[in-house]
C-alpha atoms as a PDB file:
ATOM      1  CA  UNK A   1     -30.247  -5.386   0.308  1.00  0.00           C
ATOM      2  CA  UNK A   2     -30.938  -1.436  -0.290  1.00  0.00           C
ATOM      3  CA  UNK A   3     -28.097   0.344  -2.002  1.00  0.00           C
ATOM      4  CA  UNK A   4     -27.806   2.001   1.240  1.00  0.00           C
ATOM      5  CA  UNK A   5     -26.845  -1.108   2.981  1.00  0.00           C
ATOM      6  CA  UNK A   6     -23.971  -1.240   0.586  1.00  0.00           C
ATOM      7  CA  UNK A   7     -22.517   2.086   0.728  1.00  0.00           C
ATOM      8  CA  UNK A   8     -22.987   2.042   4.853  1.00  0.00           C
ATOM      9  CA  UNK A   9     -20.359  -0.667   4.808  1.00  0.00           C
ATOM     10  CA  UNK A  10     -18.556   1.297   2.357  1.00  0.00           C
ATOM     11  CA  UNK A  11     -18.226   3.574   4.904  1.00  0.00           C
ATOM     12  CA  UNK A  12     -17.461   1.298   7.444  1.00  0.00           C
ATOM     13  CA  UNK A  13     -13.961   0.212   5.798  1.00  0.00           C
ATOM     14  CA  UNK A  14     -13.029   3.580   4.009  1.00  0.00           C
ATOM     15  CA  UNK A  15     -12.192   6.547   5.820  1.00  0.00           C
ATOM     16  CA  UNK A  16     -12.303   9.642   3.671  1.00  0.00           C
ATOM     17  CA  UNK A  17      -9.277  10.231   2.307  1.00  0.00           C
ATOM     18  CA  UNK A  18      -7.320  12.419  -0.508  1.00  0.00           C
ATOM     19  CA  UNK A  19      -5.724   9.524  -1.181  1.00  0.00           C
ATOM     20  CA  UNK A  20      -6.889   6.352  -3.452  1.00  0.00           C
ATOM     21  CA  UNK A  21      -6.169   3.985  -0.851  1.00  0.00           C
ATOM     22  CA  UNK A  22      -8.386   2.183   1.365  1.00  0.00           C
ATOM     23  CA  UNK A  23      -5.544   1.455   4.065  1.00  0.00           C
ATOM     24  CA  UNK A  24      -5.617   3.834   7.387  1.00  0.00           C
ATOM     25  CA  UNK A  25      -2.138   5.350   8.553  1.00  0.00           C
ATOM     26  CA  UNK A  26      -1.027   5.443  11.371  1.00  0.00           C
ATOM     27  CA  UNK A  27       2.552   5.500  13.161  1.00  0.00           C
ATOM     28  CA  UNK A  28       3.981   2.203  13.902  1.00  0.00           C
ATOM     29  CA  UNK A  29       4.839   2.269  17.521  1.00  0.00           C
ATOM     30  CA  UNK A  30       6.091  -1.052  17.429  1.00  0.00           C
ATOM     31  CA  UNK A  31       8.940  -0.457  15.191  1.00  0.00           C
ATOM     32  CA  UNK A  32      10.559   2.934  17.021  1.00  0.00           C
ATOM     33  CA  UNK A  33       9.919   1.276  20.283  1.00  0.00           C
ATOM     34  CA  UNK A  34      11.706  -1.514  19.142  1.00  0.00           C
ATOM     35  CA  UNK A  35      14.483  -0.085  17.826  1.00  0.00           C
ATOM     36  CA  UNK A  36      14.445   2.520  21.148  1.00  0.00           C
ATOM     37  CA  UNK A  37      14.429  -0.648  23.369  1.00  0.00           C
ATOM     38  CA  UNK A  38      17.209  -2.242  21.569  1.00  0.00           C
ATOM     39  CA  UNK A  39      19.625   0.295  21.897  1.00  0.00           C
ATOM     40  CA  UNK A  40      18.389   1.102  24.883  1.00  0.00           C
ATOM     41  CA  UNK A  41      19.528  -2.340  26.150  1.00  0.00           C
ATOM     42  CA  UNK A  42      22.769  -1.405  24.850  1.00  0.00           C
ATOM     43  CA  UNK A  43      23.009   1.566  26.492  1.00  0.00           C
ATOM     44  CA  UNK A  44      21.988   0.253  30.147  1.00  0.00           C
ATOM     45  CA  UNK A  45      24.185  -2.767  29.799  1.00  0.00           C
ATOM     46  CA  UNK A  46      26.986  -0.725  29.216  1.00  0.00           C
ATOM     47  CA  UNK A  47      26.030   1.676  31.962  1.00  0.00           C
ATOM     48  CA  UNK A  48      26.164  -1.907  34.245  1.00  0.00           C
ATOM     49  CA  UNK A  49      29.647  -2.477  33.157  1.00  0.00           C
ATOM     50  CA  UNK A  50      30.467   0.503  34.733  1.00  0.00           C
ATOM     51  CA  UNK A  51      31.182   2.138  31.245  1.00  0.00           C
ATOM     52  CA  UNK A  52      29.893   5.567  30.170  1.00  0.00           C
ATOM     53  CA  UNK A  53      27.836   6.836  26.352  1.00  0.00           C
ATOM     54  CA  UNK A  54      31.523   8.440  25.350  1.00  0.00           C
ATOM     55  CA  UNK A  55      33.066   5.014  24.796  1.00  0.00           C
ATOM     56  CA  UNK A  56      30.563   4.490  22.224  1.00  0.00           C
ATOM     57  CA  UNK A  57      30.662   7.658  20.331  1.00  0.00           C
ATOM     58  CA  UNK A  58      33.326   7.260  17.328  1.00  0.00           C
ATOM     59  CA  UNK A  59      33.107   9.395  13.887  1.00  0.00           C
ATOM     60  CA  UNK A  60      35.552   7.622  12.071  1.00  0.00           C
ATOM     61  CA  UNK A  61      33.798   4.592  13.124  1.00  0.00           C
ATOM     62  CA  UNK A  62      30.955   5.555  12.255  1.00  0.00           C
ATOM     63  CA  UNK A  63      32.137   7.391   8.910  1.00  0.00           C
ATOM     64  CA  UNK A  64      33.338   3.853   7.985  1.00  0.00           C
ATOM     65  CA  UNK A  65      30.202   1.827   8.628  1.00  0.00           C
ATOM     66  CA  UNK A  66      27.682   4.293   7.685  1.00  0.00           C
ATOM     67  CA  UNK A  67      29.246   5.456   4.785  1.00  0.00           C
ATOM     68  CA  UNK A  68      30.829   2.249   3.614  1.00  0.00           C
ATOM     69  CA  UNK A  69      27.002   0.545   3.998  1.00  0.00           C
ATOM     70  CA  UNK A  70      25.216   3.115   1.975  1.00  0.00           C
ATOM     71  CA  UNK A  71      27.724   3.650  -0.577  1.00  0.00           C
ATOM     72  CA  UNK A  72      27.552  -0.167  -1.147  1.00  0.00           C
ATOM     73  CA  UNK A  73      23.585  -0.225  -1.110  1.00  0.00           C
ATOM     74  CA  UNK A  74      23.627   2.647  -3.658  1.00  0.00           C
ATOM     75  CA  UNK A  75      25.874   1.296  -5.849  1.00  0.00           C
ATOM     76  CA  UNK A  76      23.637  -1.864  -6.319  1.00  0.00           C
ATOM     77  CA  UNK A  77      20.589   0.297  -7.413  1.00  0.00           C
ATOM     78  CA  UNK A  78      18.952   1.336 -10.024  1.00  0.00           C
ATOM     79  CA  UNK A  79      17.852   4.886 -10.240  1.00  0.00           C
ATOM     80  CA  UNK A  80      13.834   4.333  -9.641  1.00  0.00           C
ATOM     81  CA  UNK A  81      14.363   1.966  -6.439  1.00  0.00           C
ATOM     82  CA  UNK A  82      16.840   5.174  -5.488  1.00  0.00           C
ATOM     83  CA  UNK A  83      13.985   7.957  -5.962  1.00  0.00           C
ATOM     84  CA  UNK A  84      11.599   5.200  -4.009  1.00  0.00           C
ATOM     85  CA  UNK A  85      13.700   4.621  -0.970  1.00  0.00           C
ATOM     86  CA  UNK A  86      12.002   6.907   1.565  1.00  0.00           C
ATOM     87  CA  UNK A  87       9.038   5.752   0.200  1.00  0.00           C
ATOM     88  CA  UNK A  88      10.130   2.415   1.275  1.00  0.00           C
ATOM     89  CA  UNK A  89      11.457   3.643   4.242  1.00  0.00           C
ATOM     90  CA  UNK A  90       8.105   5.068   5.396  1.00  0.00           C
ATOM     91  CA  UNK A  91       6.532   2.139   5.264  1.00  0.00           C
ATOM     92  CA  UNK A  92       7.821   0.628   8.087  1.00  0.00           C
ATOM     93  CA  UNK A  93       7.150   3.443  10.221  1.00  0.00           C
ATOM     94  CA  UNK A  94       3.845   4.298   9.193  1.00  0.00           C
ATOM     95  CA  UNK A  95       1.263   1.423   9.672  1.00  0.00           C
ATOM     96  CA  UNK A  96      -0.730   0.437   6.694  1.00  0.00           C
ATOM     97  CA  UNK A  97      -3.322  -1.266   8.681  1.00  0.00           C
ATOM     98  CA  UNK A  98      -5.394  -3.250   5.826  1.00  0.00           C
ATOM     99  CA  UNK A  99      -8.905  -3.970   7.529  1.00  0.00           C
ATOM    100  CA  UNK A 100      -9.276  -7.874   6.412  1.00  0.00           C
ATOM    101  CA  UNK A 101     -12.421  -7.993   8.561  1.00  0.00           C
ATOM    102  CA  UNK A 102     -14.207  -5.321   6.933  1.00  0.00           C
ATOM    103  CA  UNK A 103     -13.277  -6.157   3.231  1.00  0.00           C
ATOM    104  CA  UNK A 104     -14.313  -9.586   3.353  1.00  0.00           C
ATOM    105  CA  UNK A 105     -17.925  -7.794   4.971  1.00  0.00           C
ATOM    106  CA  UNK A 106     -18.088  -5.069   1.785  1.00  0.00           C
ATOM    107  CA  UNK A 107     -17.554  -8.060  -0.701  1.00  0.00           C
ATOM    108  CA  UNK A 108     -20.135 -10.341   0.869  1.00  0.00           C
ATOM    109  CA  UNK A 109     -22.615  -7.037   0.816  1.00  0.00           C
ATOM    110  CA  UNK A 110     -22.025  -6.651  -2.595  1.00  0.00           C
ATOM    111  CA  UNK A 111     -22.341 -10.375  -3.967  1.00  0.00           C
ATOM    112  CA  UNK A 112     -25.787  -9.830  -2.115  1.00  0.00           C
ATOM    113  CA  UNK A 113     -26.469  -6.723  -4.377  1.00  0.00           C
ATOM    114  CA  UNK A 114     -25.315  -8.756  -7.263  1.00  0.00           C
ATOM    115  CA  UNK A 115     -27.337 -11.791  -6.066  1.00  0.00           C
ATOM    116  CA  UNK A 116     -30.666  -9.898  -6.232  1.00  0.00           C
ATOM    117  CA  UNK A 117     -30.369  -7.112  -8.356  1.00  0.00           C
ATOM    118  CA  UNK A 118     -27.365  -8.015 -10.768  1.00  0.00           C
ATOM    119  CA  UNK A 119     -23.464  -7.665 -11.710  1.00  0.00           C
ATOM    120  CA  UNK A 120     -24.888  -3.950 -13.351  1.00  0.00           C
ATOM    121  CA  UNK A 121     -26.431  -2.744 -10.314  1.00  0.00           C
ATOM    122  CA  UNK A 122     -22.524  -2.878  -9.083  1.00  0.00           C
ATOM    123  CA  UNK A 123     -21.294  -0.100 -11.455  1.00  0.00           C
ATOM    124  CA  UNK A 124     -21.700   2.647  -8.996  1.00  0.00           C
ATOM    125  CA  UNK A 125     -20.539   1.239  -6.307  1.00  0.00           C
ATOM    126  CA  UNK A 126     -17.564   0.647  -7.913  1.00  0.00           C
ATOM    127  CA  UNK A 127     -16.969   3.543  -8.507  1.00  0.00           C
ATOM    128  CA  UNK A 128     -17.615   4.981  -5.145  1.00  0.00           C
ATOM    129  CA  UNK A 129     -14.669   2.569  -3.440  1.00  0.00           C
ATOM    130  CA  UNK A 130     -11.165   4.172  -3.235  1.00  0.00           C
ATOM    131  CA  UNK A 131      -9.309   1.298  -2.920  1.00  0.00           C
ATOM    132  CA  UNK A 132      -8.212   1.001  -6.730  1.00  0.00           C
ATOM    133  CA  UNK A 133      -7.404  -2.732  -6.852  1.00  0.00           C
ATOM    134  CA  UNK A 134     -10.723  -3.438  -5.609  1.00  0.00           C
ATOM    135  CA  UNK A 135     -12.101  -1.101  -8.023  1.00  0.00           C
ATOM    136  CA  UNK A 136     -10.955  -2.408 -11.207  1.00  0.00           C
ATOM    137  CA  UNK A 137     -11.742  -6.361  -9.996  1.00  0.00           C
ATOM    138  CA  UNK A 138     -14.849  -5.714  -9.872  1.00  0.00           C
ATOM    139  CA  UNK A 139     -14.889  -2.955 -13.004  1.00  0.00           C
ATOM    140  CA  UNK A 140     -14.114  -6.426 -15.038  1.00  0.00           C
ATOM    141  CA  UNK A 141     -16.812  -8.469 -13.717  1.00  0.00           C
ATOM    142  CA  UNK A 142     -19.179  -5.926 -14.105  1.00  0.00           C
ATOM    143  CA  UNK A 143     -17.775  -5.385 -17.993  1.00  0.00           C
ATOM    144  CA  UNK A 144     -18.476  -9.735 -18.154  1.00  0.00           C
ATOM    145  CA  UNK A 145     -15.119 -10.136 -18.937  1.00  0.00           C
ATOM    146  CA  UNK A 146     -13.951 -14.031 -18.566  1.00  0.00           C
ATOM    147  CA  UNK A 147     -13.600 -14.932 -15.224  1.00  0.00           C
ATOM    148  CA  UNK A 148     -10.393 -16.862 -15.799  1.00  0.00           C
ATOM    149  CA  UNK A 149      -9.101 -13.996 -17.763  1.00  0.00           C
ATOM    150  CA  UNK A 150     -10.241 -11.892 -14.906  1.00  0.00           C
ATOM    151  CA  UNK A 151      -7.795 -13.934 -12.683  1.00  0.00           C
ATOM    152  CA  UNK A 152      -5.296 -13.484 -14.808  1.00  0.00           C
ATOM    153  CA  UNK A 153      -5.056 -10.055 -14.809  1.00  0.00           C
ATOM    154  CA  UNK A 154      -5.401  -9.307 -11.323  1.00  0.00           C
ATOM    155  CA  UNK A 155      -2.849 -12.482 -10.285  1.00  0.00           C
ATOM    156  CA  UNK A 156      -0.489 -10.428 -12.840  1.00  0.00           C
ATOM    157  CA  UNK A 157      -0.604  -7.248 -10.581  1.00  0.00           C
ATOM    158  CA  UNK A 158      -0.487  -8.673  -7.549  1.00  0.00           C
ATOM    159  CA  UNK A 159       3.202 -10.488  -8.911  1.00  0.00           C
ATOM    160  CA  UNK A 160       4.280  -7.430  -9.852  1.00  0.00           C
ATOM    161  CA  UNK A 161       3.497  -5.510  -6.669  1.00  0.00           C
ATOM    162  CA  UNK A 162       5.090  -8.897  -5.205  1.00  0.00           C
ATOM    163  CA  UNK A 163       8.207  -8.272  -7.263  1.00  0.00           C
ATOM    164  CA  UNK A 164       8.313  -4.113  -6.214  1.00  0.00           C
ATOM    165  CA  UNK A 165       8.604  -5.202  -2.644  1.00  0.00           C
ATOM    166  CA  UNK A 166      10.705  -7.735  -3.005  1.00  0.00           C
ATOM    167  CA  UNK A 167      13.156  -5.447  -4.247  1.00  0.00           C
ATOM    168  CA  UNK A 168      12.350  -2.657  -1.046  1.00  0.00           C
ATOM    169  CA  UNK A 169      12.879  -5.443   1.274  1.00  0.00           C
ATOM    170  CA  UNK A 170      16.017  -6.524  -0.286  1.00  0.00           C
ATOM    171  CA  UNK A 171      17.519  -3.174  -0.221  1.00  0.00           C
ATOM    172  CA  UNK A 172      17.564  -3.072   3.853  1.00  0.00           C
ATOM    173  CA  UNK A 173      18.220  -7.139   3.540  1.00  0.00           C
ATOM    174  CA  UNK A 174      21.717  -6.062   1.622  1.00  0.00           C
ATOM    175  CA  UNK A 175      22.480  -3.182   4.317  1.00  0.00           C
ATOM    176  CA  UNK A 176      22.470  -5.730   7.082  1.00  0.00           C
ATOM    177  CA  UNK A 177      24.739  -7.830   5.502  1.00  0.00           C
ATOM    178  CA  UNK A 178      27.226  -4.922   4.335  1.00  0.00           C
ATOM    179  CA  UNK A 179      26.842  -3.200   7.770  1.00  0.00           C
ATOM    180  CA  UNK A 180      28.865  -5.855   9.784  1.00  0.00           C
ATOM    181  CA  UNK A 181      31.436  -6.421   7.315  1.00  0.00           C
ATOM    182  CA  UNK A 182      31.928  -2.580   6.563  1.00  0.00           C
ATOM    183  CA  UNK A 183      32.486  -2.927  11.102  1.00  0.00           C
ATOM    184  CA  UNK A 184      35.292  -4.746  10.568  1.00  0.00           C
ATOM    185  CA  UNK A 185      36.641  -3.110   7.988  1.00  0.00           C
ATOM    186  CA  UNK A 186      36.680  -0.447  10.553  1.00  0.00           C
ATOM    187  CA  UNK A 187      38.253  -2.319  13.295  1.00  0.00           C
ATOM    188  CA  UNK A 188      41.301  -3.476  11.206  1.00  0.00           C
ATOM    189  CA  UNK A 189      42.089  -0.314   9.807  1.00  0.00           C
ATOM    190  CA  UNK A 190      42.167   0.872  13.799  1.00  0.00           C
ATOM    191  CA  UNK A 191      44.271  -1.996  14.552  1.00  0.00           C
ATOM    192  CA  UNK A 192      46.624  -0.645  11.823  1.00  0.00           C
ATOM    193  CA  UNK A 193      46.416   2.467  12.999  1.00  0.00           C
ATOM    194  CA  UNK A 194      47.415   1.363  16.614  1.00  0.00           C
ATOM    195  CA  UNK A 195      50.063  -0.875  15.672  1.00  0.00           C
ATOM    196  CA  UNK A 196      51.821   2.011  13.423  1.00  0.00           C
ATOM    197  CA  UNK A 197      52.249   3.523  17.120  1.00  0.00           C
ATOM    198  CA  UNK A 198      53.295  -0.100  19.333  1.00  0.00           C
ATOM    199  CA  UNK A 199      56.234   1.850  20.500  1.00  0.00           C
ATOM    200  CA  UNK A 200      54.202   3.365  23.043  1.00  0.00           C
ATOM    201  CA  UNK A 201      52.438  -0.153  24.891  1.00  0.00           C
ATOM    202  CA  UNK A 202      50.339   1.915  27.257  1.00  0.00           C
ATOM    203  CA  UNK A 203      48.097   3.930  24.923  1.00  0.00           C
ATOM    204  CA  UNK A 204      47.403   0.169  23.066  1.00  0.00           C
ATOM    205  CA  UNK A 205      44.719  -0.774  25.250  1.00  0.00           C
ATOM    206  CA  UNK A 206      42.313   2.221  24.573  1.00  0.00           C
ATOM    207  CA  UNK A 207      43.312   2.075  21.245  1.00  0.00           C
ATOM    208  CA  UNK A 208      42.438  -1.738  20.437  1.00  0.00           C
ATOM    209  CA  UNK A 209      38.534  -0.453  22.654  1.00  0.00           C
ATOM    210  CA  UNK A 210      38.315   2.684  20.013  1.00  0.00           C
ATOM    211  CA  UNK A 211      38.857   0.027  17.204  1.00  0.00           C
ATOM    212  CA  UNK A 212      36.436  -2.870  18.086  1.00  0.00           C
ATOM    213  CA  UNK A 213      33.743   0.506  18.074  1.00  0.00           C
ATOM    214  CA  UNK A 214      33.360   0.216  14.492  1.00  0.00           C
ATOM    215  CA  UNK A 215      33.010  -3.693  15.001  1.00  0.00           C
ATOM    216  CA  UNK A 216      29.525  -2.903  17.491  1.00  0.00           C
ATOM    217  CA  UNK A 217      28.288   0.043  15.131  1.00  0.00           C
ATOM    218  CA  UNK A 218      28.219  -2.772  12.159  1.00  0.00           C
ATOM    219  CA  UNK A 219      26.694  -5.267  14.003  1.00  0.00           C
ATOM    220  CA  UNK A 220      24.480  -3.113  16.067  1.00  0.00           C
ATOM    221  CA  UNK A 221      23.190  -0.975  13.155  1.00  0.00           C
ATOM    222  CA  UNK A 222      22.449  -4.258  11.043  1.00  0.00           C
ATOM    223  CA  UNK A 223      20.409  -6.493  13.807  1.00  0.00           C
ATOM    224  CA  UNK A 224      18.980  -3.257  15.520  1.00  0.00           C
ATOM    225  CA  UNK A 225      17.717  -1.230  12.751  1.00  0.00           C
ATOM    226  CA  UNK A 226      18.349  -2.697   9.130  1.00  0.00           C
ATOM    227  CA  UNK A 227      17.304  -6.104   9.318  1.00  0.00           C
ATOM    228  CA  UNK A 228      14.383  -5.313  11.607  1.00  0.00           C
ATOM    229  CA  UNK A 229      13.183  -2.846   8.404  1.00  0.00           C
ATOM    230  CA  UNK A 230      13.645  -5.512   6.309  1.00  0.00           C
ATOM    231  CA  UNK A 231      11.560  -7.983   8.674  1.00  0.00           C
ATOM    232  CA  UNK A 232       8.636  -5.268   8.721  1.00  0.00           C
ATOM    233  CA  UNK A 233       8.503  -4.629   5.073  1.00  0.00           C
ATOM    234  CA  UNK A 234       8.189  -8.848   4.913  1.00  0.00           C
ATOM    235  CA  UNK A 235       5.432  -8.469   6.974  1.00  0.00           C
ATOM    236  CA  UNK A 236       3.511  -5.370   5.392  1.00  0.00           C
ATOM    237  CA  UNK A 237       3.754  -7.184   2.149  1.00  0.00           C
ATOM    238  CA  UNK A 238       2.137 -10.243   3.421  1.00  0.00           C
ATOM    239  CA  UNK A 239      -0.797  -8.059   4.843  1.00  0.00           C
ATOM    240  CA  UNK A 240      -1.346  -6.505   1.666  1.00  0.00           C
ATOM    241  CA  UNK A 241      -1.162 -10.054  -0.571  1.00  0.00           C
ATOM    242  CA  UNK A 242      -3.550 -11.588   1.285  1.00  0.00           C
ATOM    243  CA  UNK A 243      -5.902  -8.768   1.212  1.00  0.00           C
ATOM    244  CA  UNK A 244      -5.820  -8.914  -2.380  1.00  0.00           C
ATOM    245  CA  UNK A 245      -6.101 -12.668  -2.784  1.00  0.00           C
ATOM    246  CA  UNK A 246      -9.105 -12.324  -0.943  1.00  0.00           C
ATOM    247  CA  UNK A 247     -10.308  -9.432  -3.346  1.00  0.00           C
ATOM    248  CA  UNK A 248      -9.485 -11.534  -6.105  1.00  0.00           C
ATOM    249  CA  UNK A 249     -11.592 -14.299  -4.455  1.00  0.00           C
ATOM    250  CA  UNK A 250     -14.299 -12.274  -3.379  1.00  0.00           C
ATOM    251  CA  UNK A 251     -14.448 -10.619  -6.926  1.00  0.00           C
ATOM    252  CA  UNK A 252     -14.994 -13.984  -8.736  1.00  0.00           C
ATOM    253  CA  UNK A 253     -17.765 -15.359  -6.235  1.00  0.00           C
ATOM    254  CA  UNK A 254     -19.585 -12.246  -6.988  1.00  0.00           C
ATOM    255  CA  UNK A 255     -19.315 -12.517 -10.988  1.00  0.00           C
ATOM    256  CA  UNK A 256     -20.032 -16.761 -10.674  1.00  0.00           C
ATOM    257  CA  UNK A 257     -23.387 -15.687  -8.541  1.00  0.00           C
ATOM    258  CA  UNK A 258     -22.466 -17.220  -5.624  1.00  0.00           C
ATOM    259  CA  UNK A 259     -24.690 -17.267  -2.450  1.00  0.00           C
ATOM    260  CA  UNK A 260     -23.679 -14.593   0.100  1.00  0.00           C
ATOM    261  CA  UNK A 261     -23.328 -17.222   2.603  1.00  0.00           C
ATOM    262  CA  UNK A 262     -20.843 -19.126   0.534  1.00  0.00           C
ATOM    263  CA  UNK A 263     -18.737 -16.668  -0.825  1.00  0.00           C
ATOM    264  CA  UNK A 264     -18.474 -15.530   3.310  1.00  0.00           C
ATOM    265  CA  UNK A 265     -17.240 -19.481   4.007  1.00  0.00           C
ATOM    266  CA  UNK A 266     -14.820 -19.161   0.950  1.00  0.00           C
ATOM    267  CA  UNK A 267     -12.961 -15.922   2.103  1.00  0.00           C
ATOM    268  CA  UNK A 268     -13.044 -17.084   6.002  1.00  0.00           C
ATOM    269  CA  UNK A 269     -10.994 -19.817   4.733  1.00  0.00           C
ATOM    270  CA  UNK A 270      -8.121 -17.396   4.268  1.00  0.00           C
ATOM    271  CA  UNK A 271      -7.975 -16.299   8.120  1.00  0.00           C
ATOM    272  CA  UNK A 272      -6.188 -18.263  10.762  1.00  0.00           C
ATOM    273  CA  UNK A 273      -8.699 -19.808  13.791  1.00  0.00           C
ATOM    274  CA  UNK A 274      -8.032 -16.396  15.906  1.00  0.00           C
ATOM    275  CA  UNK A 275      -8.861 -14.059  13.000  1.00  0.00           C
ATOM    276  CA  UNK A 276     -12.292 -16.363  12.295  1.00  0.00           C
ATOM    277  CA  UNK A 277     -12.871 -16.152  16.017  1.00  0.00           C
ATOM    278  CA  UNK A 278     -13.068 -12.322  16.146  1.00  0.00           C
ATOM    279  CA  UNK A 279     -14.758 -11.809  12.721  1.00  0.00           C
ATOM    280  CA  UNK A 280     -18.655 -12.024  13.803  1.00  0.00           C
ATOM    281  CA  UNK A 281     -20.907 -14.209  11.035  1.00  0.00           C
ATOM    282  CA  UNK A 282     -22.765 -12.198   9.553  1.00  0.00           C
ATOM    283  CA  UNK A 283     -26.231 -12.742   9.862  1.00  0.00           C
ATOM    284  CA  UNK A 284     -28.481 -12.816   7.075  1.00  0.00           C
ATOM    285  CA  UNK A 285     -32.504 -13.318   7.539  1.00  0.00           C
ATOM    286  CA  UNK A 286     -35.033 -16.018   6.485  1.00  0.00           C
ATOM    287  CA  UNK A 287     -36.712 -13.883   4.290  1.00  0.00           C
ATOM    288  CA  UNK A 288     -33.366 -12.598   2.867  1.00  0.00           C
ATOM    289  CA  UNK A 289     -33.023 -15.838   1.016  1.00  0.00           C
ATOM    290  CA  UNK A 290     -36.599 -15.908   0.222  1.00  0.00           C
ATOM    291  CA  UNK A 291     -36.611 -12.452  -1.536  1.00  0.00           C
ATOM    292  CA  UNK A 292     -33.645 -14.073  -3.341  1.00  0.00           C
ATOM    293  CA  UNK A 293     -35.270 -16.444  -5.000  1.00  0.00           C
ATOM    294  CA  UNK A 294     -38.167 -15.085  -5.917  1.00  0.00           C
ATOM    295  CA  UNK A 295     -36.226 -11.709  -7.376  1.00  0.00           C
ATOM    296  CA  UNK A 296     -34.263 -14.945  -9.433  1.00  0.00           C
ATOM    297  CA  UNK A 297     -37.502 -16.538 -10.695  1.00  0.00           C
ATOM    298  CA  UNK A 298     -38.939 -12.785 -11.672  1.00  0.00           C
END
């Protein structure tokens, strides 16, 4: 395969960027108009009821939930995960989309390169990707460092970028568990309120409505916007492992020598029947293998 082969499928996953990433952001529609359709629900069912917005809207309600919710989440974290939340935050609303498809392609195209040409011929390539995980994988093999150490090293990162995100998803994990509690809170300290003033029995009903608001803000907030982050972030994280398991994969085929066509089977093996279904074969020619071997017995 011509170097130009290579660096055309370069292309192909990497978008120019000022970034070192090779992930492509975009706005996650399905998040906002999943939170928008949730409350919206909310909104229209109470419109149903015959009830009107200005039932709903409570300050010290609110005060108590919001405010009770993040003073509990900050007072559980460190100082970094503090400076990373809208970091965190982001990420949920901005889609990381990790192009699976056209990694596994780049990595077969190179194990070609390295098939025919050798683990050396790599080095600029290497150098040419953005994505920085990627980068350094195969910086080892080229540098013939131990493929088992080579493992070791990248299985370290990937546990410790396991561990970071762990941590972002528990943060929005704790806030829908403190949100509904903080709610009631909230609604007992407005039935104490009302019952400080039982002598007058007709303003009790509107009262005991104003205090079960705090009640709906806790639970609302925590199944329509907190845990639903915290879902998300579960999900983004998965994306990104198993993109780098198959780097890791992908890497080691290409220092071992592996055939192009079998280091293709190995990394299809971590795709589920509809992702194999859409990813073409890729196609490689008679002669292809021919030139192979008689580049090996050169």
């Amino acid at each position: 395969m011509r170097s130009s082969d290579v660096f055309w499928s370069i292309g192909v996953m990497l978008t120019p960027r000022k970034s070192h990433s090779s992930r492509s952001l975009r706005a996650d529609a399905a998040t906002l108009g999943g939170l928008l359709l949730g409350a919206g629900c909310l909104i229209v069912a109470l419109w149903l009821e015959g009830g009107h917005l200005g039932q709903l809207v409570n300050l010290p309600a609110a005060l108590i939930v919001l405010g009770g919710t993040f003073g509990a989440t900050l007072a559980g974290l460190g100082t970094q995960q503090l400076r990373d939340l809208p970091g965190i935050l982001r990420q949920a609303f901005v889609h990381s989309r990790f192009d699976l498809a056209q990694t596994m392609r780049l990595l077969v195209h190179l194990s070609d390169k390295a098939r025919r040409e050798g683990l050396l011929a790599l080095e600029d390539d290497a150098q040419s990707i953005p994505d920085e995980f990627l980068r350094n994988a195969l910086q080892l093999a080229i540098d013939g460092t131990d493929p088992e150490l080579v493992r070791d090293i990248l299985q370290l990162e990937i546990t410790f970028v396991e561990e970071r995100h762990r941590q972002g998803e528990q943060i929005f994990t704790s806030m829908g568990g403190y949100a509904p509690t903080m709610g009631v809170l909230g609604t007992v300290m407005g039935l104490i309120h009302m019952m400080s003033r039982i002598e007058n029995p007709s303003q009790m009903g509107p009262a005991i409505a104003t205090a079960f608001v705090a009640t709906l803000y806790g639970v609302s907030f925590a199944n329509l916007l907190f845990l639903p982050i915290a879902s998300k972030l579960r999900a983004r994280h998965a994306e990104e492992i198993l993109l780098r398991e198959v780097i890791v994969e992908g890497v080691l085929a290409i220092q071992s020598g592996e055939n192009p066509r079998i280091v293709e089977q190995r990394l299809r093996a971590f795709l589920s029947a509809r992702q194999r279904r859409s990813l073409p074969v890729l196609r490689w020619h008679a002669h292809d293998d021919q030139n192979t071997q008689e580049h090996k017995a050169a």
